[in-house]
Each structure stands twice: as C-alpha cells, then as structure tokens.
Protein backbone atom coordinates (compact mmCIF):
# COMPACT_ATOMS: atom_id res chain seq x y z
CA UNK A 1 -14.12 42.62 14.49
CA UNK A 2 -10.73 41.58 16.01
CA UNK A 3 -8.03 39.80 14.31
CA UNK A 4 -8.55 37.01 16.42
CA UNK A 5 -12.70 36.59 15.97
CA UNK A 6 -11.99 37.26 11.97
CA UNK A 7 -9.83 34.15 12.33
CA UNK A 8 -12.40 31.67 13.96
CA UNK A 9 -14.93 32.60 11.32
CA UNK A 10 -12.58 31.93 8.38
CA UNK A 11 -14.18 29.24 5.73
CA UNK A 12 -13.65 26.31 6.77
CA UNK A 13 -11.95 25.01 3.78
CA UNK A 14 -9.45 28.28 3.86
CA UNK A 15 -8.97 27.37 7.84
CA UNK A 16 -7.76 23.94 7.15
CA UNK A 17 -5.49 24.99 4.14
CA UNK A 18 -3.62 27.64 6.70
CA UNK A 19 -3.40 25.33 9.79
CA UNK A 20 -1.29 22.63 7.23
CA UNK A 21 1.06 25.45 6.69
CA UNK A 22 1.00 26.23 10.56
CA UNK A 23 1.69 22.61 11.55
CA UNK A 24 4.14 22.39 8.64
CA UNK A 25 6.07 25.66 9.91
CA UNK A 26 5.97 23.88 13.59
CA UNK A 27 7.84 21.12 11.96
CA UNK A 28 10.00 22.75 10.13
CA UNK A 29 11.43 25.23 13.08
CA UNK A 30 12.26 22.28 15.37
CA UNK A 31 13.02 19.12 12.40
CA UNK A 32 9.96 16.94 13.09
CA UNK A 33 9.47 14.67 10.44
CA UNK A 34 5.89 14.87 9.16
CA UNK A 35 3.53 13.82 6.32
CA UNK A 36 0.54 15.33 5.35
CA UNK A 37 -2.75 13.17 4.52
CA UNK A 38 -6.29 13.42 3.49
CA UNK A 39 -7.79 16.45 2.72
CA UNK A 40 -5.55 19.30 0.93
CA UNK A 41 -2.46 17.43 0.61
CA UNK A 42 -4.36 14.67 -1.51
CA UNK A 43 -2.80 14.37 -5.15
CA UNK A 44 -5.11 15.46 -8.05
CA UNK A 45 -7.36 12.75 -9.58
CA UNK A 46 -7.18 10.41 -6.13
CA UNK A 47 -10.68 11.76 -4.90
CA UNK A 48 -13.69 13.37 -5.81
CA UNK A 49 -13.43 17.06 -7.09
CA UNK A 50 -14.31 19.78 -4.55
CA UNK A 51 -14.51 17.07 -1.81
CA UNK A 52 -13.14 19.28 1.51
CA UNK A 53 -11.71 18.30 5.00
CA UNK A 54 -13.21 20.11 8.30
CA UNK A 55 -9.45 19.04 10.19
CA UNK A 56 -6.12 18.45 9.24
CA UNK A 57 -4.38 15.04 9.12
CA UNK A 58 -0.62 14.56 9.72
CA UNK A 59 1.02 11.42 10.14
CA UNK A 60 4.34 11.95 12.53
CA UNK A 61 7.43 9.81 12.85
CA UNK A 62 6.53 8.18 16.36
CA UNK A 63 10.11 8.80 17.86
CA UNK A 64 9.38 12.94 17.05
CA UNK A 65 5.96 12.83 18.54
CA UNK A 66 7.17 14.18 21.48
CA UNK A 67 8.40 17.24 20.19
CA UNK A 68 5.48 17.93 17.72
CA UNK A 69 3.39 18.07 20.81
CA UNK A 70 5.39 20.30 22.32
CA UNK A 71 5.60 22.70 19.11
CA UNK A 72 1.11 22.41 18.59
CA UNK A 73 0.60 23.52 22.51
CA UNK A 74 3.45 25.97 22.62
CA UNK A 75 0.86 28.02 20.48
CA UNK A 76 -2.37 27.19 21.99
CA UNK A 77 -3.26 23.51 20.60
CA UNK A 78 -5.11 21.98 23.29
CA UNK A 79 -5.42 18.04 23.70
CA UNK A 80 -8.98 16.60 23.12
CA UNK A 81 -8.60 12.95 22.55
CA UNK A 82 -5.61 10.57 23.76
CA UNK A 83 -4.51 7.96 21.76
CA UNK A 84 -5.66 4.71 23.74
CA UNK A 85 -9.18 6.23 23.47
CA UNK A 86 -9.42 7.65 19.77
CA UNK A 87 -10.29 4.98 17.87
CA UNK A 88 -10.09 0.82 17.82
CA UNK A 89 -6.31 1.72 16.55
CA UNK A 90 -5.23 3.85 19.38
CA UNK A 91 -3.35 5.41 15.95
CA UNK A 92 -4.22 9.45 16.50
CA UNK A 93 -5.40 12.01 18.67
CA UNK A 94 -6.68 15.09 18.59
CA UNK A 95 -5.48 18.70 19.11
CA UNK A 96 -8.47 21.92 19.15
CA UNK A 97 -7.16 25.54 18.24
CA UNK A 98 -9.55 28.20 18.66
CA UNK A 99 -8.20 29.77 15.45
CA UNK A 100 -6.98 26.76 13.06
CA UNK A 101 -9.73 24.67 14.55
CA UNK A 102 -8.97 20.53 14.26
CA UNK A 103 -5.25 18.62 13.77
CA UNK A 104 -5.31 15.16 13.97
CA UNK A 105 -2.19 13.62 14.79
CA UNK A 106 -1.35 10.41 13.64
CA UNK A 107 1.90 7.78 14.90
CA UNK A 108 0.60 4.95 12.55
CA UNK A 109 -2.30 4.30 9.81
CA UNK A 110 -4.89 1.43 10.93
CA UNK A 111 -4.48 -1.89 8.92
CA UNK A 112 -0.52 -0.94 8.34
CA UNK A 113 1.42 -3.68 10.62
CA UNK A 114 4.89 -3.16 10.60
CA UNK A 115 6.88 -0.88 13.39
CA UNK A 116 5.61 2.16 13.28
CA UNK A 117 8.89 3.96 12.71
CA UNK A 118 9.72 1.65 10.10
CA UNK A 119 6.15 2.48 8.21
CA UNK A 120 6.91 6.20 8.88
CA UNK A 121 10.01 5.53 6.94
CA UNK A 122 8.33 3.61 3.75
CA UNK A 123 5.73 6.32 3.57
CA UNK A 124 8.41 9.01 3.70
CA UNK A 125 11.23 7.33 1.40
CA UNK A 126 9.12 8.84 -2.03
CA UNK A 127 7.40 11.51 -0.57
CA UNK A 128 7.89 15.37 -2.41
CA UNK A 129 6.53 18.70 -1.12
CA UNK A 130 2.88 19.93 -2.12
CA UNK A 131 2.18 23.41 -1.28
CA UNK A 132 -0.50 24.05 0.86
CA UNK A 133 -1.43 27.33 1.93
CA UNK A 134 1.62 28.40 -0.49
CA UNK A 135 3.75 26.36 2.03
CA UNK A 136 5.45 23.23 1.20
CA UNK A 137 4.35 20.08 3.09
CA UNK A 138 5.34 16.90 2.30
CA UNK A 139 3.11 14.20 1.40
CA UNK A 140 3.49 10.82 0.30
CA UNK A 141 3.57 9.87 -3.28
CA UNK A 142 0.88 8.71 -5.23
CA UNK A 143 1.15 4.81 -4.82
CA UNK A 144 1.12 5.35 -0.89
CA UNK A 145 -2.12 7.89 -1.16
CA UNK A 146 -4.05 5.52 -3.38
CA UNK A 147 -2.67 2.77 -0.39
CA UNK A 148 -3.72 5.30 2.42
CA UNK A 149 -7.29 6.31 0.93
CA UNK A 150 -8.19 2.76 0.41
CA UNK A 151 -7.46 1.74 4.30
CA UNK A 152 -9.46 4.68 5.23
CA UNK A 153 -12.72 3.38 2.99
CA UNK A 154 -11.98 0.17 4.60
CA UNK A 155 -12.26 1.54 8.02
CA UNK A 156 -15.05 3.79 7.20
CA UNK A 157 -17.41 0.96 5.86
CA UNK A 158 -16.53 2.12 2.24
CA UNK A 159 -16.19 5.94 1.11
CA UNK A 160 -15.99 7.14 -2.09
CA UNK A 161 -12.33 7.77 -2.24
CA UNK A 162 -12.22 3.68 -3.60
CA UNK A 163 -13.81 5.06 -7.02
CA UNK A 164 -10.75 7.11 -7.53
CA UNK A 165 -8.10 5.66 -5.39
CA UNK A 166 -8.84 2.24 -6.78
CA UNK A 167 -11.11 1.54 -9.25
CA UNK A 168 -9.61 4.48 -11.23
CA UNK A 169 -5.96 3.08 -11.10
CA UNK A 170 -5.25 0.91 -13.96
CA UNK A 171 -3.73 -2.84 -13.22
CA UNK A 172 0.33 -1.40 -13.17
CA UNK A 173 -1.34 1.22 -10.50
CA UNK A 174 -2.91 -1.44 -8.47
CA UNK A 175 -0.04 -3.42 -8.89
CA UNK A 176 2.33 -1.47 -6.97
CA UNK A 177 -0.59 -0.60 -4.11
CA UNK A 178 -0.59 -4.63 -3.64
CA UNK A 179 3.13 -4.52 -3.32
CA UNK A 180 3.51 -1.81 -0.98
CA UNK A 181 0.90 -3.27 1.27
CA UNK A 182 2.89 -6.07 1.01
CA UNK A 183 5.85 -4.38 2.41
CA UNK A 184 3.80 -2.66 5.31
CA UNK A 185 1.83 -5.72 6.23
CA UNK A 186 -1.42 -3.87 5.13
CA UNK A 187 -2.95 -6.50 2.98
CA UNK A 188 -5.81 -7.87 5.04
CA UNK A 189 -6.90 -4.00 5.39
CA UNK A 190 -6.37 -3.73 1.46
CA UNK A 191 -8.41 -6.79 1.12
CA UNK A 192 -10.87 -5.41 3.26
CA UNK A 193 -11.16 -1.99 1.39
CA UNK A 194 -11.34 -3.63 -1.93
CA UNK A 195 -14.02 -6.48 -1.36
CA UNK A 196 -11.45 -9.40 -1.15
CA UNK A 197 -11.43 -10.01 2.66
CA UNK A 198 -12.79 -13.60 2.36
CA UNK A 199 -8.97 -14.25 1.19
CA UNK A 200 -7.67 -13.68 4.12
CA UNK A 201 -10.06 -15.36 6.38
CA UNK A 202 -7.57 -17.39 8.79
CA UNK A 203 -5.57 -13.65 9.71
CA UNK A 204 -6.15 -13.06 13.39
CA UNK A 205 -7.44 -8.99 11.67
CA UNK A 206 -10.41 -10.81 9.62
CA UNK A 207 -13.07 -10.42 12.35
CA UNK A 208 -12.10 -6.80 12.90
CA UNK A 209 -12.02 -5.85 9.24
CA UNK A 210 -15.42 -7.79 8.65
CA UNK A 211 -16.74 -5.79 11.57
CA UNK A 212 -15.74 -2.60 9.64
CA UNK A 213 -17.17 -3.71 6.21
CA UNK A 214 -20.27 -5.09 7.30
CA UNK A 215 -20.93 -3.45 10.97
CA UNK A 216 -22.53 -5.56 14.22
CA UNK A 217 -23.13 -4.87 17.87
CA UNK A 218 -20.70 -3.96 20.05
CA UNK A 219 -20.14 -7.55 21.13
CA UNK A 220 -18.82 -8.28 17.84
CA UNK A 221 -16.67 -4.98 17.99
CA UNK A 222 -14.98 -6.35 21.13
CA UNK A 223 -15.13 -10.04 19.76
CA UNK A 224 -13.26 -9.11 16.70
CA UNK A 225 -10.61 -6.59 18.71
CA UNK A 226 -9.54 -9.64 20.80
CA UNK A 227 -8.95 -11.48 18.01
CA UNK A 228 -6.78 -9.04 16.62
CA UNK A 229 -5.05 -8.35 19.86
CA UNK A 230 -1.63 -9.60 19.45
CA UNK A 231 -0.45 -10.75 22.91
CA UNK A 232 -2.29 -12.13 25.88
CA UNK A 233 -1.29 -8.66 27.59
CA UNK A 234 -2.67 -6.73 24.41
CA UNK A 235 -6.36 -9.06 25.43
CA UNK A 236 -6.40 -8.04 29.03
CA UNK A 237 -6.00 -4.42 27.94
CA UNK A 238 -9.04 -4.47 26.27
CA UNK A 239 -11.03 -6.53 28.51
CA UNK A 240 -10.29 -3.56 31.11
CA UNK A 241 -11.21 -0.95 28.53
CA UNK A 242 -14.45 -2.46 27.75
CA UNK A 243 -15.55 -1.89 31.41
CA UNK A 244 -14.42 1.64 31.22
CA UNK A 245 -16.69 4.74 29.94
CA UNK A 246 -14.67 6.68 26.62
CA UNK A 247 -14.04 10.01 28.62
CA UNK A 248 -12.79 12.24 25.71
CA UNK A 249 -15.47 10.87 24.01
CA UNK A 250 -18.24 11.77 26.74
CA UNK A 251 -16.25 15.26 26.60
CA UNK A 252 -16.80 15.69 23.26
CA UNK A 253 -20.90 14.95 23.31
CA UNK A 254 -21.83 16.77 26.21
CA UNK A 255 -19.24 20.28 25.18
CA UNK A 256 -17.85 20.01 28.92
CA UNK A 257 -15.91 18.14 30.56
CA UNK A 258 -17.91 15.19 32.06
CA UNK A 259 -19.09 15.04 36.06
CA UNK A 260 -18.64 11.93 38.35
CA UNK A 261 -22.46 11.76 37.98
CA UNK A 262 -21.82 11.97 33.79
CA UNK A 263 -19.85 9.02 34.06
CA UNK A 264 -21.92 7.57 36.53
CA UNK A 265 -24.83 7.24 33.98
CA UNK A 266 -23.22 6.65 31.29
CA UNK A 267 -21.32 3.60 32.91
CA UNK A 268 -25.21 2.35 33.81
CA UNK A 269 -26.17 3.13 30.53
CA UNK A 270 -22.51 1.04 29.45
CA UNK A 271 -23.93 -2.20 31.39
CA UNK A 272 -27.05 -2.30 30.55
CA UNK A 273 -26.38 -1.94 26.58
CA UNK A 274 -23.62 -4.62 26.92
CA UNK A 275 -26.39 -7.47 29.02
CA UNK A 276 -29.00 -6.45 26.57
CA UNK A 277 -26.59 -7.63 23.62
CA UNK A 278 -25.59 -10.39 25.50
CA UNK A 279 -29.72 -11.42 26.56
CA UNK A 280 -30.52 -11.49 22.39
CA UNK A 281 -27.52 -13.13 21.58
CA UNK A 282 -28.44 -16.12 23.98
CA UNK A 283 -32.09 -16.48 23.03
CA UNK A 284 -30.83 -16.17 19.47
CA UNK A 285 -28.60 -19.17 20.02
C-alpha cells in the first residue's frame, strides 16, 4: 500500500486530528490568524465524552481569508461549497483533500451580529493554544466555546452539546456567556439555543431562529430569511436565490458535477415543490 492510499484510509478521528495541525502549520508559515472550533479543539467537559468530528472547523479573520485559501489549495484543497450557497448564513465553505479529507472554513459564526472582523477579534482576544495532533492551535477560551456550542444547537434544532455547554455551567458561567453575546450581538441566537426565544419576539432574526427550533416548509425558510435580511438589497438577493437551483449542493448528491439536464430537473422539481407549498398554504387559509 502506498503512502498516499495508507493516508486516505486513516481513522477518521486520527484524520481530522492531523489535518488541524496541517491547517494550523498553513497558518502559521504565512501569519493567518485562525481559531479552531468544534470537534478536537473543544475544551474538556464542554461536550459529550468520545463525541468525534468527520471535518475540521476553523474560523478565519475575514481580512486573511484570502491568503488561507491560497495556503489550503497550494497543497491540494479543492473548493466544494462557496459561501453564498453553504448555508442560510453564507458563514463557511468547504475545502475536500483526498488525504485530510473535510476543512470547513468559517469568516463568521451564524447568530453573531457584529462586523465580522470585529467578532474575529472578541473570539481571539482570550484565546490560548490547545495541541492538536501535538501541534498548537489556538482556540477560543472557554466562555466563547460554551457561547459557540450553544449557537450551533440553536442552528441544529438542538444537539446535545446544550447539556454540557449550558446546562452544565453554573449561573457565574452562564453569566458571562449572556454577556459576551451581548457584546457580539448574539443574543436572539442564545435565546434561541436556550429555549428563551419568545423574549425576543419583535427582533427582525425571530422568524429565522423559530424556523431553526421548531422547523416548517420551505416557505417559512424563505419567509423568515427576508425578515432577517437587513437591507432592501440584502431581500432582493434572496428573492433571486430562491429561483436558483443550490449547485454545490446538487454536486455534492449526485458525486459529479451536475449536467444542464441535472439542473434542468431539479429546477422543475424546484417549482413544483415551491406551488405545492404555496396550493396547501392557500386552502389552509
């Protein structure tokens, strides 16, 4: 077996651990500013024992994204996912490695508010290295991962992470979570994560972070993003997505990339999901 098959059948778990270090040596070599999240770089006691990733998280200041592109295709990274079409956030996307398998790179975390650069910059202020793979990496402390893990359960429709993030801090903990979600303008998506949205029900966000708690159809997805949409140019945005078929996410399903006659279908498929919605919600009504 060659050195570069023994690589791509690695544990999973041992895969992930080495492509932190790898990212973290990327970083490192050219002074991008990273933080590590999720997964490995978790601090003891904030989630469930022997819990694993299958991909590596890093959150990168936006201004050095750039460059930490750069560094991840310089050694075979290949782009999967683009931002605008990654998730309701258009916060990461996604870079495949035959060898160190999944990095998702993140410019933001959803429900934080503030500039981006500015978050990067709270996150970072208290972070300290954790070795991973025997390399250092820095991650944020452990206010900011109880903070990060609970915005992630919110997002996720609840995980288990809230039984240790949250429910296992004690009130000084969960104290100083409120206040630093506070400070990044995260605390309809704390609300959200631990079951006190129906504070916050005026926020423009409360639609979108009901959606996540509770699900709905994909009307209600797109009801709730408008809502949330800052700026009348923000609304047409989406309005123009809506129409349009995910293509990294078509990629992804079918293992290829997609055909004009892939999209074809699937835009057909788009419509007649979207008039069906529409048809209940009238006779509903």
């Amino acid at each position: 077996m060659s050195e570069h098959e023994e690589g791509r059948t690695a544990p999973i778990a041992a895969r992930v651990h080495l492509a932190h270090a790898v990212v973290q040596k990327l970083a490192d070599d050219r002074s991008i500013d990273v933080l590590h999240l999720k997964g490995p770089a978790v601090l003891p006691g904030l989630r469930a024992e022997g819990r694993q990733s299958s991909d590596v998280d890093v959150l990168v200041r936006p201004s050095h994204l750039e460059r930490l592109v750069e560094a991840l295709e310089s050694i075979g990274f290949e782009q999967r996912t683009d931002f605008s079409t990654g998730s309701v956030f258009a916060h990461a996307a996604n870079w495949w490695h035959d060898d160190w398998g999944w990095v998702d790179v993140h410019t933001h975390w959803p429900g934080v508010s503030i500039d981006a650069e500015q978050a990067f910059d709270v996150l970072a202020r208290t972070s300290a290295p954790r070795q991973i793979a025997h390399w250092d990496c820095p991650v944020p402390d452990r206010t900011a991962q109880r903070l990060i893990l609970v915005l992630h359960s919110a997002r996720s429709g609840g995980t288990t992470d809230l039984d240790h993030a949250w429910l296992g801090a004690d009130p000084e903990e969960q104290a100083e979570v409120r206040a630093l979600a506070k400070e990044l303008d995260a605390e309809v998506a704390l609300a959200a994560g631990i079951g006190e949205l129906e504070l916050h029900r005026g926020a423009p966000t409360y639609l979108l972070w009901r959606y996540f708690a509770e699900g709905g159809s994909r009307l209600d997805e797109w009801r709730a993003r408008l809502a949330a949409a800052p700026t009348v140019r923000a609304k047409a945005e989406l309005l123009t997505a809506a129409m349009r078929v995910n293509q990294d996410h078509l990629r992804m399903e079918l293992g290829r990339p997609p055909t004009r006659e892939d999209l074809r279908e699937r835009q057909k498929v788009r419509v007649r999901k979207a008039l069906s919605e529409l048809s209940s919600r009238v006779r509903r009504s």
